[in-house]
Protein backbone atom coordinates (compact mmCIF):
# COMPACT_ATOMS: atom_id res chain seq x y z
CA UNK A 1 31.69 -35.53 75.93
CA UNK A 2 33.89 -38.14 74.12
CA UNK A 3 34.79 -41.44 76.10
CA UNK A 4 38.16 -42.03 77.02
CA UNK A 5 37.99 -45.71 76.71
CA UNK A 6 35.64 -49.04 75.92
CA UNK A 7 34.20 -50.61 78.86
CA UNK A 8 36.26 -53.47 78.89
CA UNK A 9 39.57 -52.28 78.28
CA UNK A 10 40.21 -50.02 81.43
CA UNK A 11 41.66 -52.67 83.35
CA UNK A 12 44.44 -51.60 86.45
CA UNK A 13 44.18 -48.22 85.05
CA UNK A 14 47.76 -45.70 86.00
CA UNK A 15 46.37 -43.06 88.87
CA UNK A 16 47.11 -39.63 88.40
CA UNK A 17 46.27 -35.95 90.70
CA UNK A 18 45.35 -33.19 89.59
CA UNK A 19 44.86 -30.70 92.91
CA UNK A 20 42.41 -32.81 94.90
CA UNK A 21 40.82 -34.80 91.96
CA UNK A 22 41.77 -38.44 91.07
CA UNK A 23 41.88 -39.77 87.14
CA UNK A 24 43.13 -42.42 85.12
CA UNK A 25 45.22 -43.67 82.28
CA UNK A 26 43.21 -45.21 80.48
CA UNK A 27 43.52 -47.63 77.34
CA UNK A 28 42.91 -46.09 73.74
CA UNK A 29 39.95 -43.98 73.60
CA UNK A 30 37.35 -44.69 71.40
CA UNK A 31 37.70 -41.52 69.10
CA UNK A 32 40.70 -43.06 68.27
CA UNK A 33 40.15 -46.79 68.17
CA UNK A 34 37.08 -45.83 65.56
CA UNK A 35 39.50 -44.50 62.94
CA UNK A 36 41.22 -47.52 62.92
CA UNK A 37 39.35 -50.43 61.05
CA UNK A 38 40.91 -53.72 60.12
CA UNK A 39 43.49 -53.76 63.37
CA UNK A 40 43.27 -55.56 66.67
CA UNK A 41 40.75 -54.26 69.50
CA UNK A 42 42.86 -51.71 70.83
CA UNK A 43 41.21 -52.39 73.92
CA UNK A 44 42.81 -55.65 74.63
CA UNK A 45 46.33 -56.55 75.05
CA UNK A 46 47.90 -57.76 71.70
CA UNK A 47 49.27 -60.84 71.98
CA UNK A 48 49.93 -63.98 70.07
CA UNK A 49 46.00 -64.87 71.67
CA UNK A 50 44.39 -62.44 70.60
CA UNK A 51 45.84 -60.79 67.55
CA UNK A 52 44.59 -62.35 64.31
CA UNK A 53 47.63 -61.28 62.32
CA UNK A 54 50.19 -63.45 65.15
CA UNK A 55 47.45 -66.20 64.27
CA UNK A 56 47.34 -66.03 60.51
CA UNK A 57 51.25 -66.52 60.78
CA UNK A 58 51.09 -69.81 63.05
CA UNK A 59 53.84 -68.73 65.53
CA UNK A 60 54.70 -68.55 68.57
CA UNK A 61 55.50 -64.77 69.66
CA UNK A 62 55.40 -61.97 72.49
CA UNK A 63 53.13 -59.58 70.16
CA UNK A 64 51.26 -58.92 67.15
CA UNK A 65 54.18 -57.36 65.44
CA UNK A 66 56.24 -60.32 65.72
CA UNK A 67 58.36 -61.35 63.49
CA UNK A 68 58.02 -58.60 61.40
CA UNK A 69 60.93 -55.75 60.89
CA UNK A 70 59.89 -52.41 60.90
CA UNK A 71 62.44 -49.88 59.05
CA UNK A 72 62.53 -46.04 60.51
CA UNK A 73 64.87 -42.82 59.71
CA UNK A 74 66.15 -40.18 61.82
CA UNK A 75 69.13 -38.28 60.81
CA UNK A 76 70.48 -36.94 63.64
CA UNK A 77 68.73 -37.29 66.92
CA UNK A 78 68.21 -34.75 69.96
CA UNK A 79 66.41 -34.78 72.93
CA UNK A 80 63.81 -32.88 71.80
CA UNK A 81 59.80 -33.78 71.61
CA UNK A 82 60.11 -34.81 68.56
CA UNK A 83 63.27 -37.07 69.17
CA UNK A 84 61.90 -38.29 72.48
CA UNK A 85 58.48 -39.28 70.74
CA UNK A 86 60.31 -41.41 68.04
CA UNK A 87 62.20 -43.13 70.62
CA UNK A 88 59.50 -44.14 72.74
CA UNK A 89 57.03 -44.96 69.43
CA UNK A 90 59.90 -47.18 68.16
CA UNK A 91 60.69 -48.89 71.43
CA UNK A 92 56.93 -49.75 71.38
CA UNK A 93 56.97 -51.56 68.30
CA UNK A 94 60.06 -53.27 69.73
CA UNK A 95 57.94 -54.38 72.72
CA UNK A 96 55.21 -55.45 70.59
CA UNK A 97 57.82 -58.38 68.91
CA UNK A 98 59.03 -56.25 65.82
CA UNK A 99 62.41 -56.30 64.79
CA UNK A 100 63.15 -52.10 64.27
CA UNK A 101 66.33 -51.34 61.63
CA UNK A 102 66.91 -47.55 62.38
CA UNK A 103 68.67 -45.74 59.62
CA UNK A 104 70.59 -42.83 61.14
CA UNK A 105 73.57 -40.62 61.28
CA UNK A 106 73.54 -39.81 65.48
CA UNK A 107 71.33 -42.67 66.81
CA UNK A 108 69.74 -42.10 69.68
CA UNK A 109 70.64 -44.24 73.30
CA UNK A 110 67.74 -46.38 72.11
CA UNK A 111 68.86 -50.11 74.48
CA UNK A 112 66.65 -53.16 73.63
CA UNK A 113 67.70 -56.15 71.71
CA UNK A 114 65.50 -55.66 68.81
CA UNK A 115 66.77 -52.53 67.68
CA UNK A 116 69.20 -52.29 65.90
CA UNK A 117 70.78 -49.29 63.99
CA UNK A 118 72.56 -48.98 60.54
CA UNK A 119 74.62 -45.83 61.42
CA UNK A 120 75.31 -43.70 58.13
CA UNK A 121 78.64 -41.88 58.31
CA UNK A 122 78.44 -39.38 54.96
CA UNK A 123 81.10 -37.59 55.44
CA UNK A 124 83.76 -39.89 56.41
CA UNK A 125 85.66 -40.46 52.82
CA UNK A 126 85.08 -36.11 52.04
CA UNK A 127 86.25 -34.65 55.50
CA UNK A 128 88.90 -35.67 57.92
CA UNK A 129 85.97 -34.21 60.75
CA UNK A 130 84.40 -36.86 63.09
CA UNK A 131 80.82 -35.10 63.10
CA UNK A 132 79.82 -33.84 60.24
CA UNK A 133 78.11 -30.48 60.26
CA UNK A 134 74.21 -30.59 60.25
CA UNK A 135 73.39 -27.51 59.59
CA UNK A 136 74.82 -27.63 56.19
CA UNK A 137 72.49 -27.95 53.07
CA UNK A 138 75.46 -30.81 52.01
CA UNK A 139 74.98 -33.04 54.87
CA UNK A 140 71.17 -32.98 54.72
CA UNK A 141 71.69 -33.70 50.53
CA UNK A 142 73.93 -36.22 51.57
CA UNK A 143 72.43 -38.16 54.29
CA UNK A 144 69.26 -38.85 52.48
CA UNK A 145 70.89 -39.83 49.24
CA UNK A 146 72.59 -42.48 51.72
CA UNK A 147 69.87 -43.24 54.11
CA UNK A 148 67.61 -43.67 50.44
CA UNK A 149 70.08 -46.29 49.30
CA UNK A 150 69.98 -47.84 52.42
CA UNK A 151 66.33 -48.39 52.97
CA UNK A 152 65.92 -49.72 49.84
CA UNK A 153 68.48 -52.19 50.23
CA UNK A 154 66.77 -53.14 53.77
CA UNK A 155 63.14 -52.79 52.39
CA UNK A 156 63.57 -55.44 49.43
CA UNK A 157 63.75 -57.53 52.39
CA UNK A 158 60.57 -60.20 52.68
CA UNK A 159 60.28 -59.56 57.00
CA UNK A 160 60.09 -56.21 55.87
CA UNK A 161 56.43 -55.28 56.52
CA UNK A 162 56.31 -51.36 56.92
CA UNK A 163 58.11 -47.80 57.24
CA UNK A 164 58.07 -45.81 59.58
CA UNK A 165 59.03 -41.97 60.34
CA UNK A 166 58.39 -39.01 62.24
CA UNK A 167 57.85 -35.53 60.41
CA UNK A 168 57.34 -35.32 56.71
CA UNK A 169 61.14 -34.18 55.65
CA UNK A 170 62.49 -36.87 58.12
CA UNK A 171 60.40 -39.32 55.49
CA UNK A 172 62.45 -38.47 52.32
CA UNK A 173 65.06 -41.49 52.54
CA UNK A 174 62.09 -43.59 52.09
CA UNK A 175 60.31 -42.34 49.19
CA UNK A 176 62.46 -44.40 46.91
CA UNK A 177 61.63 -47.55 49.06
CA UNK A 178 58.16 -47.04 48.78
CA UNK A 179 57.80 -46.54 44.99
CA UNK A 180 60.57 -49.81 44.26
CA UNK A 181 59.21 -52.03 47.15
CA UNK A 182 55.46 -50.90 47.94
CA UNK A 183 56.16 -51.42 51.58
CA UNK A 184 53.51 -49.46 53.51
CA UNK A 185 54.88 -46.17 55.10
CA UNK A 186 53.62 -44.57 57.93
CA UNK A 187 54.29 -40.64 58.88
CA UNK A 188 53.56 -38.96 62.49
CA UNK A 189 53.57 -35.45 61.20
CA UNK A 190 54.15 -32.92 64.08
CA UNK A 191 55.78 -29.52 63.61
CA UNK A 192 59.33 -29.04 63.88
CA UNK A 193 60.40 -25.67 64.70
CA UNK A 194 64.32 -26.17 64.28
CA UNK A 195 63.68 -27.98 61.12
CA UNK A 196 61.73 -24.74 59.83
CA UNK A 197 64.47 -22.20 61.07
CA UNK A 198 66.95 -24.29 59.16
CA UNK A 199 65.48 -24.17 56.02
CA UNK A 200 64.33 -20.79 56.16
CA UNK A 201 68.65 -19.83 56.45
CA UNK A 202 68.62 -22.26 53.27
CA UNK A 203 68.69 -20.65 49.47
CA UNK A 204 65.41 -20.53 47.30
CA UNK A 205 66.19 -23.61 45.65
CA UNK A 206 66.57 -26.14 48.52
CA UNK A 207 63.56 -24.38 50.25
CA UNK A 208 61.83 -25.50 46.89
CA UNK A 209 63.05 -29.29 46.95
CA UNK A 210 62.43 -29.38 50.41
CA UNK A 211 58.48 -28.26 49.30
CA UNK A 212 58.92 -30.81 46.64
CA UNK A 213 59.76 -33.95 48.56
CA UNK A 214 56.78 -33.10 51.48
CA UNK A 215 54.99 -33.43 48.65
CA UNK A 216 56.18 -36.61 47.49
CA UNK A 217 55.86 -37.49 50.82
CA UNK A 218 52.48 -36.68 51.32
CA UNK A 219 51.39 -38.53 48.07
CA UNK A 220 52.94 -41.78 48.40
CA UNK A 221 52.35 -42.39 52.16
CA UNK A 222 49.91 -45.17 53.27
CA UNK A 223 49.04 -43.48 56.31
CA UNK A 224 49.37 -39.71 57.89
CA UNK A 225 48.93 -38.91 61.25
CA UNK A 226 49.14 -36.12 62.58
CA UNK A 227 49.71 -34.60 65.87
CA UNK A 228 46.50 -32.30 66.12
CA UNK A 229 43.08 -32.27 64.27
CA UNK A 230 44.32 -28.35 63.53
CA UNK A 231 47.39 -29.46 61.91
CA UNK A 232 45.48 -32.20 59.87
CA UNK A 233 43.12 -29.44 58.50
CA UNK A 234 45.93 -27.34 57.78
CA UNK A 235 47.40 -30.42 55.62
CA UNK A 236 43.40 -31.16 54.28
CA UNK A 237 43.53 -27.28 53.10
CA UNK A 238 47.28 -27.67 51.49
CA UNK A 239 46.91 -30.59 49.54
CA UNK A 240 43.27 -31.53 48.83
CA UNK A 241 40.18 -32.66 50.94
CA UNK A 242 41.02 -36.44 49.68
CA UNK A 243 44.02 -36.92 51.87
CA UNK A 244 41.53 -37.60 54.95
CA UNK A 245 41.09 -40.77 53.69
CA UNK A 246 44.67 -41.83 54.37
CA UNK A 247 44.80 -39.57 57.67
CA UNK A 248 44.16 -40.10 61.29
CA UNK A 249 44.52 -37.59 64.32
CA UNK A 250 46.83 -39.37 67.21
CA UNK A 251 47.58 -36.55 69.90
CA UNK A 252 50.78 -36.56 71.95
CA UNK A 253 49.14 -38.34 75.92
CA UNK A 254 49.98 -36.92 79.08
CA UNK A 255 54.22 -37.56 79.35
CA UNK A 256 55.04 -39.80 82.77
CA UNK A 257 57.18 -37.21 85.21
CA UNK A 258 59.36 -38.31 87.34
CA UNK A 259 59.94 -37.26 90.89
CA UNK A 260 63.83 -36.11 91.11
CA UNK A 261 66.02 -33.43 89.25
CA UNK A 262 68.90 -34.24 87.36
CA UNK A 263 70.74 -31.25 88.58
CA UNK A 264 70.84 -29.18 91.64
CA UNK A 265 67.57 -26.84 90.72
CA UNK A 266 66.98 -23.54 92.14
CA UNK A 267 64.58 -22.74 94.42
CA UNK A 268 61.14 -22.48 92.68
CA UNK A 269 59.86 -20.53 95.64
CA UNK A 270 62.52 -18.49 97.09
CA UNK A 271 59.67 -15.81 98.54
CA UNK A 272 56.18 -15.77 99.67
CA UNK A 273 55.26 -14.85 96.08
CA UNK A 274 52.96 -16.80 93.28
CA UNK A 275 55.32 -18.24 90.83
CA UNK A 276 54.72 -18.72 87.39
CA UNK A 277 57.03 -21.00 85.32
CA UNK A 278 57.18 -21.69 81.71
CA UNK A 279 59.59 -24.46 80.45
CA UNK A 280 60.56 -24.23 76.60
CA UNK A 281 63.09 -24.17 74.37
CA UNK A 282 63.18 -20.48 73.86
CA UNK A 283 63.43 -19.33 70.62
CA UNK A 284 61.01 -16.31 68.60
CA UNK A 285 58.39 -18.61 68.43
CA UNK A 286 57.81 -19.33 72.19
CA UNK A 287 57.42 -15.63 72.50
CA UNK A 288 58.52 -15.80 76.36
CA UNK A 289 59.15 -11.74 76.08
CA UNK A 290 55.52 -11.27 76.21
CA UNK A 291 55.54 -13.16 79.25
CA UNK A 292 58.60 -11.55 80.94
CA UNK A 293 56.88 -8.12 80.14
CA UNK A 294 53.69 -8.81 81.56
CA UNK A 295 55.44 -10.65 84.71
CA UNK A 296 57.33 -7.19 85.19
CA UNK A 297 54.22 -4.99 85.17
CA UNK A 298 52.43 -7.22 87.86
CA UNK A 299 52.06 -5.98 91.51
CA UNK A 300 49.01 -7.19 92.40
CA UNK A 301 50.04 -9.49 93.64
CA UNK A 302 53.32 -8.96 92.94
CA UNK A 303 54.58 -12.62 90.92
CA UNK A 304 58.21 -14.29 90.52
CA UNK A 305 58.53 -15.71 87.34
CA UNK A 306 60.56 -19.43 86.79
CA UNK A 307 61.72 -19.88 83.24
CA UNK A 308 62.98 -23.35 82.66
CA UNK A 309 64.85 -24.67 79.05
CA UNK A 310 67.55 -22.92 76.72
CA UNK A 311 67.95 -22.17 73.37
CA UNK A 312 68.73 -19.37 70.93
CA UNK A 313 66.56 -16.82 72.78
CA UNK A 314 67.80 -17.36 75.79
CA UNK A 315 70.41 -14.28 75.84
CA UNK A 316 68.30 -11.70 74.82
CA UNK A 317 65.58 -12.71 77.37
CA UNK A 318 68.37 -12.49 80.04
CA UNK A 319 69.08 -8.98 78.79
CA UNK A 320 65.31 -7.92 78.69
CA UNK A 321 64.86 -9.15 82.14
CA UNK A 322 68.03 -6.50 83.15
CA UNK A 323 66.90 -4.20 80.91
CA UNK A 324 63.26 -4.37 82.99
CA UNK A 325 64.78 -4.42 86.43
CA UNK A 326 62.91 -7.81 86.93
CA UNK A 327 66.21 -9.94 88.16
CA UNK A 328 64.58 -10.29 91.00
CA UNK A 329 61.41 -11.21 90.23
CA UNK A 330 62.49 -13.87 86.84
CA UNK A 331 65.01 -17.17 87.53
CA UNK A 332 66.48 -18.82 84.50
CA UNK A 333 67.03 -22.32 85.89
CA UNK A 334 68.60 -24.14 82.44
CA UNK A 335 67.50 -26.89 80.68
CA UNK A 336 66.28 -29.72 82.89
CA UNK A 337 65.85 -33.70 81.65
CA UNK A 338 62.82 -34.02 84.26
CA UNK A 339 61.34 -30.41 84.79
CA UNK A 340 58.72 -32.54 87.31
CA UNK A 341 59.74 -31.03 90.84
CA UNK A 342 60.14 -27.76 89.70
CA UNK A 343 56.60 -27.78 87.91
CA UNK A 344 54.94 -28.76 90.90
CA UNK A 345 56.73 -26.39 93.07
CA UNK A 346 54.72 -23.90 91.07
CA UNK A 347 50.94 -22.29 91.27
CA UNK A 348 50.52 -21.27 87.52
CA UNK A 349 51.99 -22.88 83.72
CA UNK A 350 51.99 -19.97 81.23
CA UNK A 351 52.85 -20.63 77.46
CA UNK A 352 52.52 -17.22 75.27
CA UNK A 353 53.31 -19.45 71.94
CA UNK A 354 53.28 -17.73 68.62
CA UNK A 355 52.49 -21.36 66.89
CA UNK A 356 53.23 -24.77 68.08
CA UNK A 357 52.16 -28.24 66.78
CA UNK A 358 51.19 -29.76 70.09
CA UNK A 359 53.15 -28.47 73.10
CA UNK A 360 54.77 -31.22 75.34
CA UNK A 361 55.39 -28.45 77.90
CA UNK A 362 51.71 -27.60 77.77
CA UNK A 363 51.10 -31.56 78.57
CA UNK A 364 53.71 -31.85 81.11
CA UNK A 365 52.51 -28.91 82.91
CA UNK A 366 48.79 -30.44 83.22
CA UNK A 367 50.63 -34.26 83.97
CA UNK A 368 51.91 -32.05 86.96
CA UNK A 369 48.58 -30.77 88.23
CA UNK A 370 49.50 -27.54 87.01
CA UNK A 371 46.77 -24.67 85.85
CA UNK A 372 47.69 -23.51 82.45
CA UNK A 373 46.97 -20.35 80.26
CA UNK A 374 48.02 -19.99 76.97
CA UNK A 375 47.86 -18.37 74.09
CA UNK A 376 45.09 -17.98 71.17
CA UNK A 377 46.08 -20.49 68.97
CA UNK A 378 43.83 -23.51 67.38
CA UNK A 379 46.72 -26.11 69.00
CA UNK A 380 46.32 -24.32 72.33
CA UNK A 381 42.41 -24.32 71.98
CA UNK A 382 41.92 -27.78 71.04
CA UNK A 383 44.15 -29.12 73.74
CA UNK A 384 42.28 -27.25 76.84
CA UNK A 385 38.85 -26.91 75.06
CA UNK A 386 38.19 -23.35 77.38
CA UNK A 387 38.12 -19.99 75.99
CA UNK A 388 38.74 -18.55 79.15
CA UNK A 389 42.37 -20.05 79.59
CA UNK A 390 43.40 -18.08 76.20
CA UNK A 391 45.29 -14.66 75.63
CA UNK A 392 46.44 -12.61 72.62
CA UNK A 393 50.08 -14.02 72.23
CA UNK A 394 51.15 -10.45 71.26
CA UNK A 395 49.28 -8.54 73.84
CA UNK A 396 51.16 -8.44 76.96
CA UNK A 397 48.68 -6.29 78.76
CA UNK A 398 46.00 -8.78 77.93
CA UNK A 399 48.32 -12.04 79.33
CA UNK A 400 48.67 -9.82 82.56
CA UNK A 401 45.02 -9.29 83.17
CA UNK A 402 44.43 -12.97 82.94
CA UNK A 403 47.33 -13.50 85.82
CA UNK A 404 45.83 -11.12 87.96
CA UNK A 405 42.60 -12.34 87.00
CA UNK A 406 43.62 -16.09 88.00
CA UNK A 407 45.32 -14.88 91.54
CA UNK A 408 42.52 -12.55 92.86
CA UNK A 409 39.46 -13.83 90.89
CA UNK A 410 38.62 -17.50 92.88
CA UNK A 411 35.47 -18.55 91.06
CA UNK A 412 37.79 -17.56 87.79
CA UNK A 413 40.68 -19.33 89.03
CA UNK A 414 38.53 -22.61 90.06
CA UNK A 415 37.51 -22.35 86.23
CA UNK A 416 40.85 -22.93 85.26
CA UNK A 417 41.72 -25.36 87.57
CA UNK A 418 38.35 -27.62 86.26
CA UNK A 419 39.73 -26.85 82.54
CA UNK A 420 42.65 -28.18 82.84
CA UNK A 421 42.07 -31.29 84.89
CA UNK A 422 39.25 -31.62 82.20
CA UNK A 423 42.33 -31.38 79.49
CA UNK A 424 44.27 -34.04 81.50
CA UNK A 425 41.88 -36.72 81.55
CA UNK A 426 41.57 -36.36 77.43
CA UNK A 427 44.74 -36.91 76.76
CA UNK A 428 45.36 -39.29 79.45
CA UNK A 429 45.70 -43.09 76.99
CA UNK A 430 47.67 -45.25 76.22
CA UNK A 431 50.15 -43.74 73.04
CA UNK A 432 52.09 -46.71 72.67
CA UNK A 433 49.64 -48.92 72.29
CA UNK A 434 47.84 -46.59 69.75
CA UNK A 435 50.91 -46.52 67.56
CA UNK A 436 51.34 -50.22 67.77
CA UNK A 437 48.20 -50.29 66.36
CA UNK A 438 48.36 -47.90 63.86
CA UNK A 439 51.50 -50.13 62.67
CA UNK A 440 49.50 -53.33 62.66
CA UNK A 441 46.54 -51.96 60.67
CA UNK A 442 48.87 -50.94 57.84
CA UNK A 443 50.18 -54.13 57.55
CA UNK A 444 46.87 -56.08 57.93
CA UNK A 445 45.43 -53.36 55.30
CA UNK A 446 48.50 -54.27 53.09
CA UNK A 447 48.09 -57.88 53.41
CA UNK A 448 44.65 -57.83 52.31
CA UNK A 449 45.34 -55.67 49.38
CA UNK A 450 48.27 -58.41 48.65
CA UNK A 451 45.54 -61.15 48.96
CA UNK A 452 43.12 -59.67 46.93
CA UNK A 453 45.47 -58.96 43.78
């Protein structure tokens, strides 16, 4: 059993449910806190009081990051996990007293007074358009040749204390910055699915560069962290055993829900029926046909099926669910900003993923108090630690068997429900404070490789 927290630092603690049972947020866990030597106690708040790199500077200020500047990159931003994640690491740091200069072409609706955002408009003196086209190989060329220029120009700054960016090809505007400056740069690798179908449309050659700079990339960084230990042994196996050294594991926490829909929702339980929901953005590799199929085969009991999100799938699921005679039995309800009311309206979370890097639908299903299944991959396994919650993603007679199992089996279905409240209370921490502190070891690591030389 790993501890979620040090003694001390579980003070007024955020409640959470999970069908009957009663957990907490609690402060950084000590798996984590232990990979990180030379920062502040991660289990106290950091403050000018406590923090010994506000105290080596001799001011006055609301965090340990003050008055540094951080630099970070995003190209164009969306309001995907990925997207989301960025915004709410960077507003951290901002909380924390940092200064944030955020390099991008379509900033996000990031409001606090010490952000502030260099907007990057490469197209501007080439095309009369207003938005450039992102899914062209020239705007991605473009941007980073820009954005590159950019950071250096920001970087050679002396407040300047570190880099920071999400995903390894998001990083390449800073590669240039680091080898010119030295300025410590810090990557939150995740997987990013859109980013892969893009440059898997791109010719042989870009595919190649874009191999080339993760490379670069993954050389010249300070620090890696990625989203899953999986993912970081997939990176250990790519490029070489020694990269642990500069790597440590930081898992996406439980995501707050909110109580209200944006939009008018359907209802989640329109019959006397179990309902099932998955919420995605459906594309090939969410592999919600497998699910549909085994939904349409189920009659004991007989199950309605709630499919929330959009994306390119999204058509041809609507014509497999005709094509099935399951209209009545599967509801597309559209992309939803807060998915929280219709999640809990529900009895069962199902993801059939082919691959994911850590699912924040999986999370926000068990922040809901929602049993999960899902399918047989290492993410899926490490995040709900059962065996027994797992199916063959391309088996959809084996995903119905565990359905039925889970609605007729009780000692089965109690299982599950233990599992996943088991899941919840893992990854129930506090992220932002873990990736304030990632930021402030890198710099206190930097410093005392400065000092030493």
């Amino acid at each position: 059993i790993v501890p979620l927290c040090r003694p001390n630092s579980c003070r007024n603690p955020t409640m959470l449910t999970f069908h009957g049972t009663t957990q907490s947020r609690q402060a950084i866990p000590d798996w984590f806190a232990n990979q990180m030597p030379d920062a502040c106690d991660p289990g106290k708040r950091t403050s000018a009081e406590t923090c010994p790199a506000a105290r080596q500077e001799n001011k006055q200020s609301e965090g340990c990051l003050s008055p540094y500047t951080i630099l970070t990159v995003l190209a164009r931003y969306s309001p995907t996990g990925m997207g989301k994640r960025l915004c709410r690491a960077v507003k951290a740091v901002a909380e924390s007293g940092a200064s944030i200069e955020f390099i991008s072409s379509f900033p996000p609706a990031c409001c606090h007074r010490h952000i502030h955002f260099e907007t990057i408009q490469p197209f501007r003196c080439l095309l009369p358009q207003k938005r450039p086209d992102h899914t062209t190989p020239l705007f991605w060329l473009w941007f980073n040749l820009a954005a590159s220029l950019k950071a250096l120009k920001l970087a050679r700054r002396n407040d300047v204390k570190a880099m920071l960016a999400f995903n390894l090809n998001v990083a390449a505007p800073f590669i240039i910055a680091r080898w010119f400056t030295r300025k410590p740069l810090v990557v939150f690798i995740r997987s990013d699915e859109r980013a892969e179908a893009l440059l898997k449309k791109m010719p042989a050659v870009l595919r190649m560069s874009a191999v080339l700079v993760e490379s670069l990339v993954i050389r010249h960084a300070s620090l890696l962290v990625p989203v899953s230990q999986s993912l970081a042994n997939r990176l250990a196996r790519a490029y070489g055993e020694k990269i642990r050294r500069r790597m440590t594991v930081l898992p996406n926490d439980l995501p707050p829900l909110g109580s209200s829909i944006m939009h008018p929702a359907p209802n989640a339980r329109s019959s006397s029926a179990p309902t099932i929901v998955l919420h995605a953005r459906f594309d090939a590799g969410k592999n919600a046909a497998t699910l549909i199929r085994a939904v349409a085969e189920i009659s004991n009991p007989p199950v309605n099926l709630l499919l929330i999100g959009d994306g390119p799938a999204l058509a041809d699921l609507q014509n497999l669910v005709h094509s099935l005679d399951a209209t009545g039995r599967v509801t597309f309800a559209g992309w939803r900003e807060d998915p929280a009311a219709l999640l809990r309206a529900c009895d069962l979370f199902v993801l059939p993923s082919l691959s994911e890097g850590m699912s924040n639908s999986l999370l926000e299903a068990l922040a809901a108090g929602l049993p999960c299944l899902a399918s047989r991959i290492e993410e899926h396994r490490e995040v709900l630690g059962n065996e027994a919650l797992l199916f063959d993603p391309l088996d959809p007679k084996d995903l119905r068997d565990k359905i039925e199992m889970f609605f007729n089996n009780a000692a089965y279905a109690e299982n599950v429900r233990m599992a996943c409240a088991s899941a919840a209370r893992r990854y129930s921490f506090d992220w932002d404070r873990a990736v304030v502190t990632i930021i402030e070891g890198v710099i206190n690591n930097q410093r005392s490789m400065n000092h030493n030389e």
